[in-house]
C-alpha atoms as a PDB file:
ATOM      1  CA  UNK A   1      15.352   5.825   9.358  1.00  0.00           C
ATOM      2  CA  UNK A   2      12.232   5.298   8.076  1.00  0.00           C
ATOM      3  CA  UNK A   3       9.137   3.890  10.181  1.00  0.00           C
ATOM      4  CA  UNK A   4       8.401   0.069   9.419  1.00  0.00           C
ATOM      5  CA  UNK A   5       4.791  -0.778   9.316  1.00  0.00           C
ATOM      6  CA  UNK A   6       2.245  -2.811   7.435  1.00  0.00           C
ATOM      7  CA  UNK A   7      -1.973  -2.489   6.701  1.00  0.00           C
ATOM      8  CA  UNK A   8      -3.908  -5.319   5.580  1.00  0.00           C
ATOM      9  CA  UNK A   9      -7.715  -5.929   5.563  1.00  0.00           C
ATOM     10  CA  UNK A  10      -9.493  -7.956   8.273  1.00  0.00           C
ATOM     11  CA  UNK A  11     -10.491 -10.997   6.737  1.00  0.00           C
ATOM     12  CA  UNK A  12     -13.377 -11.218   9.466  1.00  0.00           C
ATOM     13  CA  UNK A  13     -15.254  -7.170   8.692  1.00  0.00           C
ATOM     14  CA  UNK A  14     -13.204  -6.049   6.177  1.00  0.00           C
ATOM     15  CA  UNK A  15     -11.432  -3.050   8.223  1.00  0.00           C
ATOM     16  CA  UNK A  16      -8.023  -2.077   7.309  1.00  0.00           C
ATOM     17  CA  UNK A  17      -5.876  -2.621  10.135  1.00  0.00           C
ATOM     18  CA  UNK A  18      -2.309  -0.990  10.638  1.00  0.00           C
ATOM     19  CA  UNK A  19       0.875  -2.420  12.657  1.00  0.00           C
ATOM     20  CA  UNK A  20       3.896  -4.904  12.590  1.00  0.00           C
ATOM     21  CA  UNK A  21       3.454  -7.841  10.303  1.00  0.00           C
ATOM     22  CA  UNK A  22       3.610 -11.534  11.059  1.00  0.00           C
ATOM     23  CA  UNK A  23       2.958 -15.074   9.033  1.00  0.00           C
ATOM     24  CA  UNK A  24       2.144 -18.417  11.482  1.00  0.00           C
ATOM     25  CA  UNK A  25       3.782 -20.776   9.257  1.00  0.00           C
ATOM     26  CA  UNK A  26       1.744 -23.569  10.716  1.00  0.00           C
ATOM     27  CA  UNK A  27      -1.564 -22.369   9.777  1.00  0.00           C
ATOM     28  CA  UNK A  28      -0.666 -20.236   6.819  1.00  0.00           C
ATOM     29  CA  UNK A  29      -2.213 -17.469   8.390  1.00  0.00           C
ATOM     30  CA  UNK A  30      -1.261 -13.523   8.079  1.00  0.00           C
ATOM     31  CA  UNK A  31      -1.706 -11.752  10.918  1.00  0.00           C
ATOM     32  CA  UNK A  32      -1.070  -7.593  11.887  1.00  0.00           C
ATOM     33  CA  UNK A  33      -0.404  -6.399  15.386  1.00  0.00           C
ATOM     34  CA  UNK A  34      -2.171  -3.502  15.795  1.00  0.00           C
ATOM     35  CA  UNK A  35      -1.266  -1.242  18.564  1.00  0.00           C
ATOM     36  CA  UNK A  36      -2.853  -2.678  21.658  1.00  0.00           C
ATOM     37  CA  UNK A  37      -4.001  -5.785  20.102  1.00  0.00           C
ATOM     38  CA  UNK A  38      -2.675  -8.964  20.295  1.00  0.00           C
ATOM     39  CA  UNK A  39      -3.246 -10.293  16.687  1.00  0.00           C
ATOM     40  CA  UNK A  40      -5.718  -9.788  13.968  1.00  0.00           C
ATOM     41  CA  UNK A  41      -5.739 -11.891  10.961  1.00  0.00           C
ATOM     42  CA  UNK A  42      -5.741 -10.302   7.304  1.00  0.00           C
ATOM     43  CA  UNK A  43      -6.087 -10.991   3.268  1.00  0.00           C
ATOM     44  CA  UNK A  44      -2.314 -11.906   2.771  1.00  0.00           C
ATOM     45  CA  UNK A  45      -3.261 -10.192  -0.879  1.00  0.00           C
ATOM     46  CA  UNK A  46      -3.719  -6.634   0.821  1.00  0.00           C
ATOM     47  CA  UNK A  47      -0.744  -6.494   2.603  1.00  0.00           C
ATOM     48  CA  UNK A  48       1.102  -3.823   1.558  1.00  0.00           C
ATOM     49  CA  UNK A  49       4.028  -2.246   3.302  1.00  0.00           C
ATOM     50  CA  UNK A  50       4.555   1.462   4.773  1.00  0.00           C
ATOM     51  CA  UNK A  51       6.947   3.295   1.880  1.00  0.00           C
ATOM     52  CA  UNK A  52       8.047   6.207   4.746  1.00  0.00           C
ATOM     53  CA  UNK A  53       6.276   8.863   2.502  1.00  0.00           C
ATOM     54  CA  UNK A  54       2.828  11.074   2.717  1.00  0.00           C
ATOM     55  CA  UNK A  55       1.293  12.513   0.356  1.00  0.00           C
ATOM     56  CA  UNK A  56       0.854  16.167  -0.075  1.00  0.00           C
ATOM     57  CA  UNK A  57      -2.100  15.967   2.714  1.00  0.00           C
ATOM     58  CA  UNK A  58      -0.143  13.830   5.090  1.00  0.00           C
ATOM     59  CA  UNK A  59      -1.675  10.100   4.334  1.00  0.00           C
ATOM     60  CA  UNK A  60       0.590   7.680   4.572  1.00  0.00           C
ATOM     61  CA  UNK A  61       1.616   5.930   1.309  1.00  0.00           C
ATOM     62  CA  UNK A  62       1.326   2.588   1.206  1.00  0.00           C
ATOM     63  CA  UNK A  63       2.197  -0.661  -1.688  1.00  0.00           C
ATOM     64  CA  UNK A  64      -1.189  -1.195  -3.099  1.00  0.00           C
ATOM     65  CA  UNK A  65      -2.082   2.609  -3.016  1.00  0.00           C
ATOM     66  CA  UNK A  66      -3.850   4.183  -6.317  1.00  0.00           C
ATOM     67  CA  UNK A  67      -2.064   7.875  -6.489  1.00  0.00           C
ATOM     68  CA  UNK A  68      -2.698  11.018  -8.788  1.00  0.00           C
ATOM     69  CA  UNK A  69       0.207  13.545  -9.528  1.00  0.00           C
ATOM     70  CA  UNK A  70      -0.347  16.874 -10.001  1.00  0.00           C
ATOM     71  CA  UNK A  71      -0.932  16.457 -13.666  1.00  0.00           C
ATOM     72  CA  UNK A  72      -3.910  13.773 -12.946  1.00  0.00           C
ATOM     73  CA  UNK A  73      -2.005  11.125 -13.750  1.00  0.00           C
ATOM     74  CA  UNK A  74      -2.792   7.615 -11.774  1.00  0.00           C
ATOM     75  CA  UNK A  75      -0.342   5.429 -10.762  1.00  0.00           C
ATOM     76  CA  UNK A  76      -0.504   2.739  -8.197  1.00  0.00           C
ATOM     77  CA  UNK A  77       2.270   2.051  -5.567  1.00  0.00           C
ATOM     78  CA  UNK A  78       4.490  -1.002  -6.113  1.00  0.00           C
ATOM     79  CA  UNK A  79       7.817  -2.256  -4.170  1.00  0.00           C
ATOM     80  CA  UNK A  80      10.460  -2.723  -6.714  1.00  0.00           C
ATOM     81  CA  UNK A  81      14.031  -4.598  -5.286  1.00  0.00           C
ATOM     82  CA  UNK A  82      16.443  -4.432  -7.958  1.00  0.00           C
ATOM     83  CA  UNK A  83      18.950  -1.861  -7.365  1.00  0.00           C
ATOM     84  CA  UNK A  84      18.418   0.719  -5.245  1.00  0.00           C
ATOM     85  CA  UNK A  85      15.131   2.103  -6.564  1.00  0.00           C
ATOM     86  CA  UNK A  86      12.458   1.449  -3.891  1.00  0.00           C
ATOM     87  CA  UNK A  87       8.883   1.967  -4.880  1.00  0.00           C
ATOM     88  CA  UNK A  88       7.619   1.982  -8.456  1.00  0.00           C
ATOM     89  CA  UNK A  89       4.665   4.355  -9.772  1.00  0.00           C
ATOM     90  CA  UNK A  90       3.016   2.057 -12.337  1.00  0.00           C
ATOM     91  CA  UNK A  91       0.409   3.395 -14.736  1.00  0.00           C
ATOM     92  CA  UNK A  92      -2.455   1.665 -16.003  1.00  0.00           C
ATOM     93  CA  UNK A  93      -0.718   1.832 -19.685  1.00  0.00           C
ATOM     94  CA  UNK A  94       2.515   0.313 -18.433  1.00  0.00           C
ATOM     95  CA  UNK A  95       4.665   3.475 -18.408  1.00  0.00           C
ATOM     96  CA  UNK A  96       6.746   3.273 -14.533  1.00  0.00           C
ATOM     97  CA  UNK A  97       8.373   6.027 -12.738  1.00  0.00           C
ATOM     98  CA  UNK A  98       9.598   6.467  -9.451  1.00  0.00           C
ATOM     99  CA  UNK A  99       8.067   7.602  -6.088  1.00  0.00           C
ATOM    100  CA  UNK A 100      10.229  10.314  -5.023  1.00  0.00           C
ATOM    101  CA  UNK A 101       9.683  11.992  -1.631  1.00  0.00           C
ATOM    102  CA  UNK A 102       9.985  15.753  -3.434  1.00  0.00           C
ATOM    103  CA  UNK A 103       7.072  14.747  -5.684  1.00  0.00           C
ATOM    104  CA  UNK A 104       3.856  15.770  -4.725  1.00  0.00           C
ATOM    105  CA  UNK A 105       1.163  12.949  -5.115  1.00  0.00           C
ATOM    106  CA  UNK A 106      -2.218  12.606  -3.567  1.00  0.00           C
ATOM    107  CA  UNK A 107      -3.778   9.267  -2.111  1.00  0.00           C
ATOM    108  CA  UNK A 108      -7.018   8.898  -4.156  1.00  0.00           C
ATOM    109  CA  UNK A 109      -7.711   4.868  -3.491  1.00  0.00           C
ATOM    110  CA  UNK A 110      -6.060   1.607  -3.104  1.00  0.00           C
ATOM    111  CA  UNK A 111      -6.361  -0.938  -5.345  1.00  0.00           C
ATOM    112  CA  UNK A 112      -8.571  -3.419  -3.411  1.00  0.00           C
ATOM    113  CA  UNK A 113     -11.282  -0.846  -2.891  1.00  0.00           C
ATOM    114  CA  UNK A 114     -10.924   1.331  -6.112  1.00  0.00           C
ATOM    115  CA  UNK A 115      -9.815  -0.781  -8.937  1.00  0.00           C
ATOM    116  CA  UNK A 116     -11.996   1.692 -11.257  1.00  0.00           C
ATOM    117  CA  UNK A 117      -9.381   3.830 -10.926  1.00  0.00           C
ATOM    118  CA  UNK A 118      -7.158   1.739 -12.539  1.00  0.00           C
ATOM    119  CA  UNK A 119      -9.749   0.894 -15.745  1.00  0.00           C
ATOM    120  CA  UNK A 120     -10.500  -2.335 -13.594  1.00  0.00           C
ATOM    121  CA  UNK A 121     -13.935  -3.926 -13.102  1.00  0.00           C
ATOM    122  CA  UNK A 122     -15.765  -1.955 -10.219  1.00  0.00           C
END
């Protein structure tokens, strides 16, 4: 079984923060819980969640990551719910495949810090 977790930025510094995921309805507000913290609010836009894979250095792959095969192609990380297939490897010309965990990958961004990667505006 696969670990559940979430990252999202700190909407007060900007730090990524890792941990369980929660939404206070009342105040529309996103919040991780952080190991040893009691709550730390986030960008509900950079939420992504924990796919259960590393790369081939051992970084955690995240939704929202910006990842290179071994053929330098970039793809970013998306979850995709219809059928059974997971998480999506999208390309910046449209073309999707599938993150597999016998593919080798490497973490080279995420798409809220490196959109450059992804031909976006720096």
């Amino acid at each position: 079984m696969r670990e559940i977790k979430f990252r999202g930025r700190r909407i007060d510094n900007g730090e990524w923060m890792f941990g369980d995921l929660s939404t206070k309805n009342s105040l529309n507000t996103t919040l991780i819980y952080p190991e040893g913290w009691l709550d730390v609010e986030v960008d509900p836009s950079t939420v992504g969640q924990y796919t259960g894979l590393k790369d081939k250095n051992g970084t955690e792959i995240y939704e929202g990551d910006v990842v290179q095969n071994i053929y330098g192609d970039i793809f970013t990380v998306e979850y995709y719910d219809e059928h059974w297939y997971g998480y999506v490897l999208t390309a910046s010309d449209g073309c999707v495949g599938h993150l597999y965990e016998y593919d080798e990958y490497e973490v080279i961004g995420t798409t809220h810090d490196n959109p450059e990667l992804l031909g976006g505006a720096e």
